[in-house]
N, C-alpha and C. Protein backbone atom coordinates (compact mmCIF):
# COMPACT_ATOMS: atom_id res chain seq x y z
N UNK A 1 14.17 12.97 58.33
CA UNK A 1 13.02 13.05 57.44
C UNK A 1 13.38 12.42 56.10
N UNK A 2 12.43 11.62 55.57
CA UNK A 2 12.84 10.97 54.41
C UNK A 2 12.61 11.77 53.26
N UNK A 3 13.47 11.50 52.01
CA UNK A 3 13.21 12.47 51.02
C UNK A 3 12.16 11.97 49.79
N UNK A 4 11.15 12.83 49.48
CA UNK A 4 10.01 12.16 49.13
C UNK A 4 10.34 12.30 47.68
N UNK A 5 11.48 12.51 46.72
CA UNK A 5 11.75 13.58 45.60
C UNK A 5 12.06 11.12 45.21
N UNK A 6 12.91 11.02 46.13
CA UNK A 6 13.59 9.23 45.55
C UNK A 6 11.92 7.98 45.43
N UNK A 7 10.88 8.80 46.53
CA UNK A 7 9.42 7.99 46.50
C UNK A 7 8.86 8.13 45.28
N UNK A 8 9.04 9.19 44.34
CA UNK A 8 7.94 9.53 43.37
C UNK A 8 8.94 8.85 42.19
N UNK A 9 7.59 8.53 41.12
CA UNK A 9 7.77 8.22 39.84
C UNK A 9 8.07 9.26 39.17
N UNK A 10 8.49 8.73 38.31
CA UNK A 10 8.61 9.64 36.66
C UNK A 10 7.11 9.66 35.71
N UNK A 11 6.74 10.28 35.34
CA UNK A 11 5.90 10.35 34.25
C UNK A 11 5.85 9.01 33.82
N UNK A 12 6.95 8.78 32.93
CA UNK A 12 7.32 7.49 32.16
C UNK A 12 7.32 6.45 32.71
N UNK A 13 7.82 6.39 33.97
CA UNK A 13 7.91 5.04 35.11
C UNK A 13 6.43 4.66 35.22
N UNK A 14 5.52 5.73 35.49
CA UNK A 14 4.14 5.27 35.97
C UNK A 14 3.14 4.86 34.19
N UNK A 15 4.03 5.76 33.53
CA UNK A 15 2.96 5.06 31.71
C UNK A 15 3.45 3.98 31.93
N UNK A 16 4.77 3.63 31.74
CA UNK A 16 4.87 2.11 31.60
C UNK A 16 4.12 0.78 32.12
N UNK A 17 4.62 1.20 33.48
CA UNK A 17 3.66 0.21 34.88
C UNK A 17 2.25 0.73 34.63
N UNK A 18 1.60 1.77 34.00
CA UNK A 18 0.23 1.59 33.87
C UNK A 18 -0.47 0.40 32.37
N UNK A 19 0.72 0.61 31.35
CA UNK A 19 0.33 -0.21 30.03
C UNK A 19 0.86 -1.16 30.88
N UNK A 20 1.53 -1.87 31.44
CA UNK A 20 1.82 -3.17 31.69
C UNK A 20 0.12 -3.59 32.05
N UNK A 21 -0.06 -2.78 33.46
CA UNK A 21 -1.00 -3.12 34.04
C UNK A 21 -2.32 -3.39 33.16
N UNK A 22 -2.58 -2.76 32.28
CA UNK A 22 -3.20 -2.30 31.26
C UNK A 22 -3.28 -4.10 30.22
N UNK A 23 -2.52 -3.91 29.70
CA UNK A 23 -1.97 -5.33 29.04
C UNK A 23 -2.47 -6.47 29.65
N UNK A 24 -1.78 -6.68 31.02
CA UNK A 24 -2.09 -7.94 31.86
C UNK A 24 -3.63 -8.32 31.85
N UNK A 25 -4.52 -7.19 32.00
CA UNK A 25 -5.82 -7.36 32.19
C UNK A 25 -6.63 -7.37 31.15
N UNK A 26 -6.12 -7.17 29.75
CA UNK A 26 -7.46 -6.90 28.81
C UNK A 26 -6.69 -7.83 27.79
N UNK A 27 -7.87 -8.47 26.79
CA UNK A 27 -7.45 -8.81 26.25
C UNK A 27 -7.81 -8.92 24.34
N UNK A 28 -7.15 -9.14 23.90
CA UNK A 28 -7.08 -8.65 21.93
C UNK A 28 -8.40 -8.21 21.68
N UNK A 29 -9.49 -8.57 22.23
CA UNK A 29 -10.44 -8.09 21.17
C UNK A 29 -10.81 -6.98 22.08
N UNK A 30 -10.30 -6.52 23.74
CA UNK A 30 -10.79 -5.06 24.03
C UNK A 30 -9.81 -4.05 23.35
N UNK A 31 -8.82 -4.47 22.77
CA UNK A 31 -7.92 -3.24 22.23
C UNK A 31 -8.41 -3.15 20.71
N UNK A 32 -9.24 -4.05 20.39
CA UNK A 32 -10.01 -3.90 18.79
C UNK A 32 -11.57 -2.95 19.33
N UNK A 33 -11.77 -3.31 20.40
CA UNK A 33 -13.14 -2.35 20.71
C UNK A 33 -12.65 -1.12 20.62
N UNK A 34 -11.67 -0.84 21.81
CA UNK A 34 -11.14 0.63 21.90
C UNK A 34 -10.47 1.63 20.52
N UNK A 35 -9.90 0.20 19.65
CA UNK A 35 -9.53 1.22 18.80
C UNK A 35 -10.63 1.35 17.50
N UNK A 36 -11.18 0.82 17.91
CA UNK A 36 -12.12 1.10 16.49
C UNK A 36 -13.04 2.39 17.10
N UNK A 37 -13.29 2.41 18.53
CA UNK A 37 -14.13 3.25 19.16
C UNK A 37 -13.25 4.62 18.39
N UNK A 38 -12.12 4.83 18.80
CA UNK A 38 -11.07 5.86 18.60
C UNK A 38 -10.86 6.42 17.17
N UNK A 39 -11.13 5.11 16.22
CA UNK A 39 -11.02 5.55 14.63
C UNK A 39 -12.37 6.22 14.83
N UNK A 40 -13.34 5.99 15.47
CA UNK A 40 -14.78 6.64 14.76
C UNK A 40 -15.19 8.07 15.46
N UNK A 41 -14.24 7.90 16.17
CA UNK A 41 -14.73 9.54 17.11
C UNK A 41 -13.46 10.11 16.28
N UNK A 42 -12.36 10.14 15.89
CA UNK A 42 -11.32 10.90 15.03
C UNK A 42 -11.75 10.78 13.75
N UNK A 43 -12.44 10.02 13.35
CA UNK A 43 -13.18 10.42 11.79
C UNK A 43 -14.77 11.06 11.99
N UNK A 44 -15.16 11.60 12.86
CA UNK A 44 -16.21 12.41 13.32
C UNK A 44 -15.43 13.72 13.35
N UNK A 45 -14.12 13.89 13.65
CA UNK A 45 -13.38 15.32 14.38
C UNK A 45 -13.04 15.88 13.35
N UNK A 46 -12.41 14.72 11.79
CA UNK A 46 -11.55 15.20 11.28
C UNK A 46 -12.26 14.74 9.51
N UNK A 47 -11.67 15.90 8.47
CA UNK A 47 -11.84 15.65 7.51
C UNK A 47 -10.78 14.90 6.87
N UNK A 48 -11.37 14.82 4.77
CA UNK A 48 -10.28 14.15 4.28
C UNK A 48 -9.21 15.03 4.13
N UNK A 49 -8.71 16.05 4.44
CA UNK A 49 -7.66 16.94 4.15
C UNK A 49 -6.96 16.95 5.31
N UNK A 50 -7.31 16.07 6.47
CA UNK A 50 -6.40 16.17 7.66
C UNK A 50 -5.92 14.38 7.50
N UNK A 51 -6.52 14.04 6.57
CA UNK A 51 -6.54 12.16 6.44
C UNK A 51 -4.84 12.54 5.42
N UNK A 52 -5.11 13.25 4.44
CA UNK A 52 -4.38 13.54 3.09
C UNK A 52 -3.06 13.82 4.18
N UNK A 53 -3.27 14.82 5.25
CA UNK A 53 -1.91 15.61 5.27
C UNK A 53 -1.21 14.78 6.33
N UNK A 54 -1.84 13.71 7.39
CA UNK A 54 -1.26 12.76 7.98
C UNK A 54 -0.65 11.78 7.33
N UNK A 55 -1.33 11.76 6.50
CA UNK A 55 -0.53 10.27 5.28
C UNK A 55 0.73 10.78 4.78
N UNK A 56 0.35 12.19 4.14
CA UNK A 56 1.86 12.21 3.64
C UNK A 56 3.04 12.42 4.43
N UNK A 57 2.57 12.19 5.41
CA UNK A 57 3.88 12.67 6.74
C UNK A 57 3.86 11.74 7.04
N UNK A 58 2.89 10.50 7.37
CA UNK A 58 3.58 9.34 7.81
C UNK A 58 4.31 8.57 6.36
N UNK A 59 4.03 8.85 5.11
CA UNK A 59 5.02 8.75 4.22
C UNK A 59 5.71 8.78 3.63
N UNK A 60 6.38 10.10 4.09
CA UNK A 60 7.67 10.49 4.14
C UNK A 60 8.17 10.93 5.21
N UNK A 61 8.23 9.92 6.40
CA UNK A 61 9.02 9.56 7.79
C UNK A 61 9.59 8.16 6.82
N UNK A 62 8.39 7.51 6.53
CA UNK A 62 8.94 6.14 6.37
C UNK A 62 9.39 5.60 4.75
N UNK A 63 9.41 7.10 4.33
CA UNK A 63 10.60 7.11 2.95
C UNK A 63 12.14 7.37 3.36
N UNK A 64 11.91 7.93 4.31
CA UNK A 64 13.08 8.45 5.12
C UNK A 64 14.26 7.21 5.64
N UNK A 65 13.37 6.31 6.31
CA UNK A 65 13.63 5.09 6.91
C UNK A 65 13.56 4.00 6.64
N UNK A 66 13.24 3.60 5.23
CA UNK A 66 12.97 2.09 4.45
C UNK A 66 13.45 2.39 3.35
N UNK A 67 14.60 1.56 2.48
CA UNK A 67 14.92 1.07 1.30
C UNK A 67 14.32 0.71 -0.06
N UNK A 68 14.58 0.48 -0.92
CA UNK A 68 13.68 -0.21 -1.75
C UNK A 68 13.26 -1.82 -1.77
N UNK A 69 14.21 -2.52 -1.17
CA UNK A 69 13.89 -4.08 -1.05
C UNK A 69 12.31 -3.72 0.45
N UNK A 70 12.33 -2.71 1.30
CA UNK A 70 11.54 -2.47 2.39
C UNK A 70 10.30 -2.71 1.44
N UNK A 71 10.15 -1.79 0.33
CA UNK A 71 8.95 -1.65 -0.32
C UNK A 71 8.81 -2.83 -1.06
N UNK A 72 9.51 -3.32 -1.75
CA UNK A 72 9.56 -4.41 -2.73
C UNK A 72 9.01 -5.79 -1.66
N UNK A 73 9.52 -5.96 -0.73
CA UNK A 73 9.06 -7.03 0.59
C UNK A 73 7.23 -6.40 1.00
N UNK A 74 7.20 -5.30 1.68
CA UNK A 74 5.82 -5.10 1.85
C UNK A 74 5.05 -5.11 0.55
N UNK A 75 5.62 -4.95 -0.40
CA UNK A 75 4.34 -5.10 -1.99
C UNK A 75 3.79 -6.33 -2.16
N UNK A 76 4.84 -6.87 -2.04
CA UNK A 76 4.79 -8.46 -2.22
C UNK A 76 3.68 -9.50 -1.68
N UNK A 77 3.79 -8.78 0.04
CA UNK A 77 3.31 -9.40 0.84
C UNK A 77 1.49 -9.01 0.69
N UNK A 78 1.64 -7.83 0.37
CA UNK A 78 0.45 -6.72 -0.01
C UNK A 78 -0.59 -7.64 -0.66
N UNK A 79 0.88 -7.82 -1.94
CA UNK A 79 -0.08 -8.06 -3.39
C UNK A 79 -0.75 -10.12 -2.91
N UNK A 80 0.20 -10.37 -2.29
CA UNK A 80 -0.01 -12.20 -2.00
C UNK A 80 -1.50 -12.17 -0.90
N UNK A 81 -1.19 -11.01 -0.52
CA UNK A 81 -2.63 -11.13 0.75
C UNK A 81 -4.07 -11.12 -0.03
N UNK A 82 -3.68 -9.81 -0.86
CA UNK A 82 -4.79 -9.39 -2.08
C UNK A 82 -5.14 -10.61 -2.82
N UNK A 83 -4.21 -11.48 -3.20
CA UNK A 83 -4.53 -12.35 -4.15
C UNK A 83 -5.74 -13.58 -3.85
N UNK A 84 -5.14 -13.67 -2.49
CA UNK A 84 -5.49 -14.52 -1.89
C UNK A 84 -7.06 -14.45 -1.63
N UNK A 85 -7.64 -13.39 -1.31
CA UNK A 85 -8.73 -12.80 -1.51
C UNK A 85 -9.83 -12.35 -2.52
N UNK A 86 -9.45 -12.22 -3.29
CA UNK A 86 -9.99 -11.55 -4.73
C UNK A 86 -9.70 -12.91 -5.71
N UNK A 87 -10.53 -12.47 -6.62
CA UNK A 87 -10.27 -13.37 -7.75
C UNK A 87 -10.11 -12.10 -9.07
N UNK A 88 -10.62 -12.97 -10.09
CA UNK A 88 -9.82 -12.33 -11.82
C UNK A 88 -10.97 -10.84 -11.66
N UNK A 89 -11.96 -11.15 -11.34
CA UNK A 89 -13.13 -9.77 -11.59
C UNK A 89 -12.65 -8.94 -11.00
N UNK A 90 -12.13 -9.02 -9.91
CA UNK A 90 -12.02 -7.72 -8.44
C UNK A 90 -10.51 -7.60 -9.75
N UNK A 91 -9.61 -7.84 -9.98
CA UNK A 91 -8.68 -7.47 -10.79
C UNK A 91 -8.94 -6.49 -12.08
N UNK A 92 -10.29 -7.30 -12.69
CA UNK A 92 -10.77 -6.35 -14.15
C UNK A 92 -11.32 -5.22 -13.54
N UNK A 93 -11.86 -5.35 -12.65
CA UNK A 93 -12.41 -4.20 -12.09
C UNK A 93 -11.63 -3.06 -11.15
N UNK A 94 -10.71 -3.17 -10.55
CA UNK A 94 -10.01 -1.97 -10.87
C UNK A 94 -8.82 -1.95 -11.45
N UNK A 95 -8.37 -2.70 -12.26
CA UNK A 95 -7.57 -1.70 -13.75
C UNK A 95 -8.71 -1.31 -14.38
N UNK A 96 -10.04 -1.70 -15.19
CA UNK A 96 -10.96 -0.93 -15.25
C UNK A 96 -10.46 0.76 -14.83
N UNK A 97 -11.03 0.93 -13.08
CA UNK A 97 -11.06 2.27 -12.85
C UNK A 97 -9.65 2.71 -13.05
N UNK A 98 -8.60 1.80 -12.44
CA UNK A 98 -7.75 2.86 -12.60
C UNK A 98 -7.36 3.40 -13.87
N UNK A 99 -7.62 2.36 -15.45
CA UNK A 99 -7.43 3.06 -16.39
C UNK A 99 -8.21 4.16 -16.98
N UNK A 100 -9.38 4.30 -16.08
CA UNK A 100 -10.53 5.31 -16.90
C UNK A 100 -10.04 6.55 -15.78
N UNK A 101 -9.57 6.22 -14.80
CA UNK A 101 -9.17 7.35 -14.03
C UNK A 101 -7.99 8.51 -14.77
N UNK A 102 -7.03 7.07 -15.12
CA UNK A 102 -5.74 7.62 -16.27
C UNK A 102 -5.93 8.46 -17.08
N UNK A 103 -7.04 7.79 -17.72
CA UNK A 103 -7.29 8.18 -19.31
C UNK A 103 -8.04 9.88 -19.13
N UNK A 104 -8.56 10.21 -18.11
CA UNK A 104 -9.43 11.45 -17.94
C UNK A 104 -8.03 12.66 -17.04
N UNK A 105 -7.36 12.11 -16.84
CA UNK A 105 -5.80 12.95 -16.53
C UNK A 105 -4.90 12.67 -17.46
N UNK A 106 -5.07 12.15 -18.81
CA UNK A 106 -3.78 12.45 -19.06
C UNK A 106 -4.54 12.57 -20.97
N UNK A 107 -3.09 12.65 -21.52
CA UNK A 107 -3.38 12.84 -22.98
C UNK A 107 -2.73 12.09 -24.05
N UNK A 108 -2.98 12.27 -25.20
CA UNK A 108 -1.92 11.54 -26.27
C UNK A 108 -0.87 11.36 -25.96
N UNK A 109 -0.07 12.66 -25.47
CA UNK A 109 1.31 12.31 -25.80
C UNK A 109 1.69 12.15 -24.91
N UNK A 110 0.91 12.01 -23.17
CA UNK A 110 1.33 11.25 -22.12
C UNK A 110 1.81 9.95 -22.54
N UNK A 111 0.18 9.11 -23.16
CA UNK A 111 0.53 7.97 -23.89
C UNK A 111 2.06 7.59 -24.59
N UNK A 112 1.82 8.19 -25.67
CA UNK A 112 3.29 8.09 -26.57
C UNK A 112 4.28 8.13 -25.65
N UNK A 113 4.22 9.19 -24.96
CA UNK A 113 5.75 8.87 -23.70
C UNK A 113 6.41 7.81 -23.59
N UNK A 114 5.13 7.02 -21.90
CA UNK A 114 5.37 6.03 -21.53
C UNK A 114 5.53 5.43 -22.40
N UNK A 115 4.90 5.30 -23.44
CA UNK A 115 5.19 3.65 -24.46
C UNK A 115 6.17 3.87 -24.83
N UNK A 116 6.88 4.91 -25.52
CA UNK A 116 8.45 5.01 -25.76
C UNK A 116 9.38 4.73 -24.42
N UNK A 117 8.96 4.95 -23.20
CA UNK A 117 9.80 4.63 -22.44
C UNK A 117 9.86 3.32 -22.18
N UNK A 118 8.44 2.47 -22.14
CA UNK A 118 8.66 1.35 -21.62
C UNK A 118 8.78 0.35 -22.86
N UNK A 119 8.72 1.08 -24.35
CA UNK A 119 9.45 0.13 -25.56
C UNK A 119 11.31 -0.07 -25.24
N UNK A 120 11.58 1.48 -24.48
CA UNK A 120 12.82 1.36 -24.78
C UNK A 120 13.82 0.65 -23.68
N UNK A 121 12.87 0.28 -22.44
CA UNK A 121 13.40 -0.37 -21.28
C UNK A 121 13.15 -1.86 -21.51
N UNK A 122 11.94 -2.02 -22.65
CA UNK A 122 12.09 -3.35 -22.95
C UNK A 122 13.18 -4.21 -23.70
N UNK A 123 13.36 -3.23 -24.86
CA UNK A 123 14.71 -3.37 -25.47
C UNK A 123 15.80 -3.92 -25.07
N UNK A 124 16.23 -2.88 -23.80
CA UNK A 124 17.17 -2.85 -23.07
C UNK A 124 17.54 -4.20 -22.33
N UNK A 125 16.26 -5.12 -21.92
CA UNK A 125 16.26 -6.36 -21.45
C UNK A 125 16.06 -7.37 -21.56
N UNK A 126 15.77 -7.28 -23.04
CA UNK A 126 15.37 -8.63 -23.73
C UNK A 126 15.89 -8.44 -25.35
N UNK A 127 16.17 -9.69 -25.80
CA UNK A 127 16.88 -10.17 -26.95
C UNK A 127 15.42 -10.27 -28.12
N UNK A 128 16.41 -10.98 -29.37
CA UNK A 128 15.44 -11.35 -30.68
C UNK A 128 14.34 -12.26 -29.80
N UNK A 129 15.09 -13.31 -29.55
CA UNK A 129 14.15 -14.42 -29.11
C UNK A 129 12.90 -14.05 -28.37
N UNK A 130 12.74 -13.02 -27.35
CA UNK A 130 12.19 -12.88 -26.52
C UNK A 130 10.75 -12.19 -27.35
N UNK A 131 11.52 -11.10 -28.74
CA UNK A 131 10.14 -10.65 -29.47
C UNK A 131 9.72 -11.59 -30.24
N UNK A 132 10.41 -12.63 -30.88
CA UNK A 132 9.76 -13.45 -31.80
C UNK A 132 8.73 -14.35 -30.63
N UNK A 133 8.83 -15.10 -29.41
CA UNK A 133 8.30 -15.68 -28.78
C UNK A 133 6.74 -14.86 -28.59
N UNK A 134 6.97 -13.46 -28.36
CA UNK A 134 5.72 -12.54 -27.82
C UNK A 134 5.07 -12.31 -29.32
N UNK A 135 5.50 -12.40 -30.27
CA UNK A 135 4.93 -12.40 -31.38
C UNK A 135 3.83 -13.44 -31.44
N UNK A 136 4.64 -14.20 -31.65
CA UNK A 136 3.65 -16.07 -32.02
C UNK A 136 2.90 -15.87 -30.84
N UNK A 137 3.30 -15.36 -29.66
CA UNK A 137 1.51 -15.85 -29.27
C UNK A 137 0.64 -14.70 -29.06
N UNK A 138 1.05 -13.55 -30.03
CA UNK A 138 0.15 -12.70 -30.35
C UNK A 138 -0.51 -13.09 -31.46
N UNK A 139 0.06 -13.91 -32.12
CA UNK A 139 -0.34 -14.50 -33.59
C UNK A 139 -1.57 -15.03 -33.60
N UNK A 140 -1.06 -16.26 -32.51
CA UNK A 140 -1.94 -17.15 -31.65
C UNK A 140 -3.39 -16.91 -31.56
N UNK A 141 -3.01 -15.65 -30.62
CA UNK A 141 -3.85 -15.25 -30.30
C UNK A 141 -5.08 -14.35 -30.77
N UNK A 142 -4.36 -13.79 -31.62
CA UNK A 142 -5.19 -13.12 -32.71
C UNK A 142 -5.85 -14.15 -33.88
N UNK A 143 -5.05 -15.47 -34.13
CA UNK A 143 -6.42 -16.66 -34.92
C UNK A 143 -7.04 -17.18 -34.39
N UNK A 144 -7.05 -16.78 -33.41
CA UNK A 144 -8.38 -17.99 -32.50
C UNK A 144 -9.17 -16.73 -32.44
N UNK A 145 -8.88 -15.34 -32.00
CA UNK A 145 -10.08 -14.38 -31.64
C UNK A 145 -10.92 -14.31 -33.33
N UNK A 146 -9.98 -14.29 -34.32
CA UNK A 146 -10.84 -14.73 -35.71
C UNK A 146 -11.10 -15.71 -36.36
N UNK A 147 -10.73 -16.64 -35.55
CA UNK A 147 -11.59 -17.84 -35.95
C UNK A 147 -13.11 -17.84 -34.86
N UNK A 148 -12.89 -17.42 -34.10
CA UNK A 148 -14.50 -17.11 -33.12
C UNK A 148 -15.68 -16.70 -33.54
């Protein structure tokens, strides 16, 4: 009698050979149907507090597992995609919000902080030359806005 335990799959043996199968037959834009089908029935199931608490777990797995050049490479690529897209308005418009967002969380001496911190990191990396240069074309810039 043959032993039927060496005939059967594994769980895993048969997912695999089923996504293969799966794969072979469909193609890019049915896995954009299906998954968009899937985002809209899981955002029917689920609120923003199950959106909030997935994010921060998928972002700190992958604080866990990426460097800072990781982030510095995906920003990059982020910010070049964005650019590419948008022009100067979509830019004024949200520093716009995000500064009116700022400004309604925080206070004076939030302000004063940062600016002491980021006077004193400026310091730290730049010479005379570098303030006299940012001067003059604040200069600049300030006689042409009064000559206007």
């Amino acid at each position: 009698m043959a032993d039927n335990k060496s005939k059967t799959m594994s769980t895993e043996e048969a997912g695999r050979k089923g996504g293969e199968a799966t794969a072979r037959n469909h193609d890019k834009e049915f896995y954009e149907e299906i998954g968009q089908k899937g985002g809209e029935a899981t955002a029917k199931n689920h609120d923003k507090e199950f959106y909030q608490e997935i994010g921060q777990k998928g972002g700190e797995a992958t604080a866990k597992n990426h460097d800072k050049e990781f982030y510095q490479e995906i920003g990059q690529k982020g910010g070049e995609a964005t650019a590419k897209n948008h022009d100067k308005d979509f830019y004024q418009e949200i520093g716009q919000k995000g500064g009116e967002a700022t400004a309604k969380n925080h206070d004076k001496d939030f302000y004063q902080e940062i600016g002491e911190k980021g006077g004193e990191a400026t310091a730290k990396n730049h010479d005379k030359d570098f303030y006299q240069e940012i001067g003059e074309k604040g200069g600049e810039a300030r006689s042409r806005q009064n000559n206007d």
